[in-house]
Protein backbone atom coordinates (compact mmCIF):
# COMPACT_ATOMS: atom_id res chain seq x y z
CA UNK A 1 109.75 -133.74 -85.73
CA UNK A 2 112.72 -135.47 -84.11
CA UNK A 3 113.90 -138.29 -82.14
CA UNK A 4 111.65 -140.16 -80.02
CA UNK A 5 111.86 -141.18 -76.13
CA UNK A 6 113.49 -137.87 -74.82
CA UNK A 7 111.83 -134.53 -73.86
CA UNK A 8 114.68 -132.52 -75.25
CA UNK A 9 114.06 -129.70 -77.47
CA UNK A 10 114.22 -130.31 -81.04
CA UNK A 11 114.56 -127.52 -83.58
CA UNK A 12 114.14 -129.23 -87.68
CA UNK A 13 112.96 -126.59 -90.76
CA UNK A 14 110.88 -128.29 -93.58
CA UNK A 15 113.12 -127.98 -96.14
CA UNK A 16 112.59 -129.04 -99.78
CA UNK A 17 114.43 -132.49 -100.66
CA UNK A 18 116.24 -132.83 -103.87
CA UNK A 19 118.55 -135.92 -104.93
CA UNK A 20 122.01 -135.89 -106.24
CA UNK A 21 121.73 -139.53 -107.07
CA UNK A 22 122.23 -140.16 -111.12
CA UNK A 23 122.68 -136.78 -112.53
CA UNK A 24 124.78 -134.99 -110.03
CA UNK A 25 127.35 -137.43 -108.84
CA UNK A 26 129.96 -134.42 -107.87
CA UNK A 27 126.85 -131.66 -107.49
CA UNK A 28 126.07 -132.20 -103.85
CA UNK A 29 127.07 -128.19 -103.65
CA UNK A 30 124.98 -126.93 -105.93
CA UNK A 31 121.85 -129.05 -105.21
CA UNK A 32 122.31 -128.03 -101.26
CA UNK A 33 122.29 -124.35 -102.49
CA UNK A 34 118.95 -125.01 -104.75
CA UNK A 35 116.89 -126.35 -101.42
CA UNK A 36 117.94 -123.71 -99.90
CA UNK A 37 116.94 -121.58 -103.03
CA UNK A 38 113.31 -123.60 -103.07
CA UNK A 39 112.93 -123.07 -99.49
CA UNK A 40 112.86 -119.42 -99.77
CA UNK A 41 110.77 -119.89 -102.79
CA UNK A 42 113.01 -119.70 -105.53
CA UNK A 43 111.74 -122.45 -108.45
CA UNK A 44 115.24 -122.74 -109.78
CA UNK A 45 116.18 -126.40 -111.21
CA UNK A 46 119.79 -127.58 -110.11
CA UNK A 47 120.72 -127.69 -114.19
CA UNK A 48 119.76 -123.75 -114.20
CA UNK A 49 122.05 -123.32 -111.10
CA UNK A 50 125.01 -125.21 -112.57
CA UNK A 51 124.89 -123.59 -116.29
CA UNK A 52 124.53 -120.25 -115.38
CA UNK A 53 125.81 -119.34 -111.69
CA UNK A 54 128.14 -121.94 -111.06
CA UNK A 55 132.09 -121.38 -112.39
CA UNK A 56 133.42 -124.79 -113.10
CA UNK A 57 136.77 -125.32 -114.59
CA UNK A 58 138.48 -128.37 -115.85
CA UNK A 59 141.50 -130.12 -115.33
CA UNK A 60 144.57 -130.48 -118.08
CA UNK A 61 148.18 -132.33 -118.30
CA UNK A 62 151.38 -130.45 -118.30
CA UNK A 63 154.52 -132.06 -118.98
CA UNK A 64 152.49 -135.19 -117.68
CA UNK A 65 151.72 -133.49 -114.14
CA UNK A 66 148.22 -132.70 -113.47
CA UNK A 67 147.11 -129.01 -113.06
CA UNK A 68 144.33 -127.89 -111.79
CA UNK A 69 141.51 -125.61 -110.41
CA UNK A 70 141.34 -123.68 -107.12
CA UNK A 71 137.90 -125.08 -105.62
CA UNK A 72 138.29 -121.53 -103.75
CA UNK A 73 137.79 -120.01 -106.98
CA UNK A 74 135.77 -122.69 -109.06
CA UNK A 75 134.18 -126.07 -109.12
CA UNK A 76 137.15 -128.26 -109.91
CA UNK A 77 135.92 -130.10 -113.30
CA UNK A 78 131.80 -131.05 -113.47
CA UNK A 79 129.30 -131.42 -111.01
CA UNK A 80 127.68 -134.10 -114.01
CA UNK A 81 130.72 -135.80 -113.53
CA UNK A 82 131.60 -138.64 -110.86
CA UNK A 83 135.42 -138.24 -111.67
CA UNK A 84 135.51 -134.89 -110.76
CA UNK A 85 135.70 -133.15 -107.19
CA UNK A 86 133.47 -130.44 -105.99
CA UNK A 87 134.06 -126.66 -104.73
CA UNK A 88 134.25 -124.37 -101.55
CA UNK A 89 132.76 -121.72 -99.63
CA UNK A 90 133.91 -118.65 -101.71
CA UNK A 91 132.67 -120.26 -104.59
CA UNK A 92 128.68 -121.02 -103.80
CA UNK A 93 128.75 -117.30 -101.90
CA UNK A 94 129.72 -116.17 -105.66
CA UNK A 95 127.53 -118.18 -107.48
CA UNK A 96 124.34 -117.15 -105.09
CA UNK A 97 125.40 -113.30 -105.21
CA UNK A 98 125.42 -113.77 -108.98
CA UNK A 99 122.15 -115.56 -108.42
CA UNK A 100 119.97 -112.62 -106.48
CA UNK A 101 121.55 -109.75 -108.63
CA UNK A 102 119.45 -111.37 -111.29
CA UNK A 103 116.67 -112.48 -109.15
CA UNK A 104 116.65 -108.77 -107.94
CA UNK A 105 114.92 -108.13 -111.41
CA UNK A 106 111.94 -109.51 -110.94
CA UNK A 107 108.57 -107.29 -111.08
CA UNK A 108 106.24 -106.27 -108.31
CA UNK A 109 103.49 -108.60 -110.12
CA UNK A 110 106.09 -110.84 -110.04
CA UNK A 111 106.48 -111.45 -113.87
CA UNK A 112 110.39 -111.64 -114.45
CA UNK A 113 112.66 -110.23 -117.08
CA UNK A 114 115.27 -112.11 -119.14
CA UNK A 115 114.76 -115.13 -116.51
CA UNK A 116 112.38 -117.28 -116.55
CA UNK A 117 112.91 -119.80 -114.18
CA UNK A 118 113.23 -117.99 -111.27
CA UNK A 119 109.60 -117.12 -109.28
CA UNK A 120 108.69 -113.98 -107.04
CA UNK A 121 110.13 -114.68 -103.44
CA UNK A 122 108.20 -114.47 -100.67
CA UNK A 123 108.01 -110.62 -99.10
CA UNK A 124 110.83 -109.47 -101.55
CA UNK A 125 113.48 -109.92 -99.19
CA UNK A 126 117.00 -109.00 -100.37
CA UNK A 127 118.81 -111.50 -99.93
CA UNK A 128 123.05 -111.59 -98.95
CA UNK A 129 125.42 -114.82 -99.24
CA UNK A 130 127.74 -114.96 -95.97
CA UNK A 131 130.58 -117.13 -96.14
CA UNK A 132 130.63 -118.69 -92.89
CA UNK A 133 134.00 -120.66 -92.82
CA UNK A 134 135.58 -121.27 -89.07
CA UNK A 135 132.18 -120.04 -87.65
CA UNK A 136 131.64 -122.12 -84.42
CA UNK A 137 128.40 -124.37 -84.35
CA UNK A 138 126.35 -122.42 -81.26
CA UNK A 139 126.96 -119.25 -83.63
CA UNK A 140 125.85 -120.95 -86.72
CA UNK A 141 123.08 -122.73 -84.79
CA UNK A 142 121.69 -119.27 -83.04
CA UNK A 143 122.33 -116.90 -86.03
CA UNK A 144 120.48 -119.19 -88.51
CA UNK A 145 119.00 -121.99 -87.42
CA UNK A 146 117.25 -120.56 -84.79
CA UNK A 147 116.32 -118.13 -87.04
CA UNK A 148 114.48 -120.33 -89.60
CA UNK A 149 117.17 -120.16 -91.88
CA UNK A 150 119.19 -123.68 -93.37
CA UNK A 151 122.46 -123.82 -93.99
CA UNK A 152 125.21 -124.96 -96.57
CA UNK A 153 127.48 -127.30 -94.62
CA UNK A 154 130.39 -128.60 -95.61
CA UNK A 155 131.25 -132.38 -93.75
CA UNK A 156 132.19 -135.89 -95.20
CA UNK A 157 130.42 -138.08 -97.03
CA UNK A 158 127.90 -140.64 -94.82
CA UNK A 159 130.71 -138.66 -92.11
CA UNK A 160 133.44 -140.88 -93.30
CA UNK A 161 136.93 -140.61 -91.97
CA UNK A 162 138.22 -137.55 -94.41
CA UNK A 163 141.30 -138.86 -96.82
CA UNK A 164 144.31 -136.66 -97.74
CA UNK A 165 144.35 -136.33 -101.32
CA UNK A 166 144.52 -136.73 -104.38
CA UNK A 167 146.87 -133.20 -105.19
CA UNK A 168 147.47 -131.56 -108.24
CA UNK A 169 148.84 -127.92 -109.19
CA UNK A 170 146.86 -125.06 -109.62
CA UNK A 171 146.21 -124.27 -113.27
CA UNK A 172 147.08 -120.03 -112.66
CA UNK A 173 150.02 -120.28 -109.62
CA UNK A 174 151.86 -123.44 -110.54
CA UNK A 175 150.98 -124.08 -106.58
CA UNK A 176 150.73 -127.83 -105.21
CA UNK A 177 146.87 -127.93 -103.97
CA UNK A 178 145.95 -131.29 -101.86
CA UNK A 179 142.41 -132.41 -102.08
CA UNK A 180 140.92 -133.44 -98.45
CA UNK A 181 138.53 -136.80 -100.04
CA UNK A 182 134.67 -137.91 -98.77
CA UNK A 183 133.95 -133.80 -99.65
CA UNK A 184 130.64 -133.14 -98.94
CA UNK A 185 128.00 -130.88 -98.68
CA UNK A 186 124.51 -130.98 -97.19
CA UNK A 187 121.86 -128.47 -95.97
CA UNK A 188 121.55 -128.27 -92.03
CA UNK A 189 118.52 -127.81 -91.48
CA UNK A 190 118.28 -128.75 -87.59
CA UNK A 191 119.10 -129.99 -84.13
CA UNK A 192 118.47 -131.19 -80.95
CA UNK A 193 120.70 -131.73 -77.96
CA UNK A 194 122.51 -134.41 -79.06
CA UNK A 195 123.05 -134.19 -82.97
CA UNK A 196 121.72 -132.29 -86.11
CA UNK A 197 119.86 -133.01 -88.90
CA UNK A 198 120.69 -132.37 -92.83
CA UNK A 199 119.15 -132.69 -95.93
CA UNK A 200 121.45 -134.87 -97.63
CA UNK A 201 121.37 -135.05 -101.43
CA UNK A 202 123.96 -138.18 -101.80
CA UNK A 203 122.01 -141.60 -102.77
CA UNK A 204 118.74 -139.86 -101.93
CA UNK A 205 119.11 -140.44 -98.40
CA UNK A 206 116.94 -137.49 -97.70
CA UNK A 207 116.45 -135.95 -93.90
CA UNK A 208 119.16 -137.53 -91.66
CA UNK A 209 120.86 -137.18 -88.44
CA UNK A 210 124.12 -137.46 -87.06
CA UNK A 211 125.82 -136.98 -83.59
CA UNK A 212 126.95 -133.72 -82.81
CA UNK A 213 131.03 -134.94 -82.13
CA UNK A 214 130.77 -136.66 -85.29
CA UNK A 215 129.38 -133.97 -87.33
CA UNK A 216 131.95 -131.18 -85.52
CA UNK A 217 134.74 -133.48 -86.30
CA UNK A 218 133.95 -133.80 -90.09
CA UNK A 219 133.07 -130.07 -90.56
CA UNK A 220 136.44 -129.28 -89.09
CA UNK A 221 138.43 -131.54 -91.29
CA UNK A 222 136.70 -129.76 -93.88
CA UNK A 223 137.90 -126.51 -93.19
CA UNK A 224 134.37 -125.32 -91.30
CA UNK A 225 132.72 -124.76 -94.46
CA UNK A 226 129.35 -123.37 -94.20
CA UNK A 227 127.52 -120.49 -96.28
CA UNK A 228 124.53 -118.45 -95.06
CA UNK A 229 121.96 -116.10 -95.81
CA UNK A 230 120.77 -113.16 -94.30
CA UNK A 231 118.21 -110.62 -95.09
CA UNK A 232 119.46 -106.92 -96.34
């Protein structure tokens, strides 16, 4: 499915659709990785994902300056929380390895020790995170996309102009860290020859689309955040 009027070719993977509206003001990371989770088969709940694979750490005053997380290292304060911020690349590639190493215990009658929330995938594909930071779109598009594959995409909220701060020091280097505001992350799930698509988990806005400069322009500001999966 994909726009109408045109003859161009459009590439969109059904994808499962969760919300971050409500309970995961700040989550839009971790409910992006658990439809991509779902979509490979994986019944995990976003509250499983957050408790147990996700590292979050909080925030604390010093001498009245305000230290900090690494969002390279850690979810900077709650994903419950819509005070809080959000995290990068390094850390949903952690939180997914951690993820699989369990799900790797599951039976071949696909009963599952110690956890039971997570379901027999598919074919019992191994699965690998691959942090795809500064990987250019056509790459991303042909290596995954193309593939069948989603992936975690780091943009701008609604692709709002991206705001420089707030800043705050890191709580282990003492190091002045500056927030880039409208974070956001969303699953790509498709494209055509003018823009892509994305499950988008913020206000429940489900399956949209934006134009490719748009979406190149807000990735970018965003470092080029994007995390994939491929099969071991």
């Amino acid at each position: 499915m994909g726009k109408a009027g045109g003859l161009q070719q459009v590439i969109r993977i059904d994808a499962p659709y969760i919300s971050q509206k409500g309970k995961y003001p700040t989550g839009c990371e971790s409910v992006s990785t658990v439809m991509l989770l779902r979509f490979l088969g994986f019944e995990l709940s976003v509250d499983k994902f957050i408790q147990d694979y996700l590292d979050c750490r909080g925030f604390e005053m010093r001498d009245g300056q305000l230290y900090g997380p690494d969002p390279r290292e850690c979810f900077c304060g709650s994903p419950y929380s819509e005070d809080d911020f959000g995290c990068y690349a390094p850390v949903i590639c952690k939180a997914l390895k951690k993820f699989f190493s369990e799900a790797g215990s599951i039976s071949v009658d696909g009963r599952i020790q110690e956890n039971t929330e997570i379901q027999e995938n598919v074919g019992k594909t191994v699965w690998e995170p691959v942090d795809e930071t500064g990987t250019p779109m056509d790459v991303l598009l042909k290596r995954y996309i193309d593939d069948g594959m989603p992936v975690i995409f780091w943009a701008c909220i609604d692709m709002r102009e991206p705001i420089i701060g707030p800043e705050w020091k890191l709580l282990d280097t003492g190091e002045i860290f500056t927030w880039i505001s409208n974070e956001h992350c969303m699953l790509l799930v498709g494209y055509d020859d003018e823009g892509y698509y994305f499950n988008d988990p913020y206000e429940g806005h489900g399956c949209v689309y934006y134009p490719k400069q748009l979406v190149e322009a807000r990735h970018r500001a965003q470092y080029g955040m994007a995390v994939g999966l491929r099969r071991i």
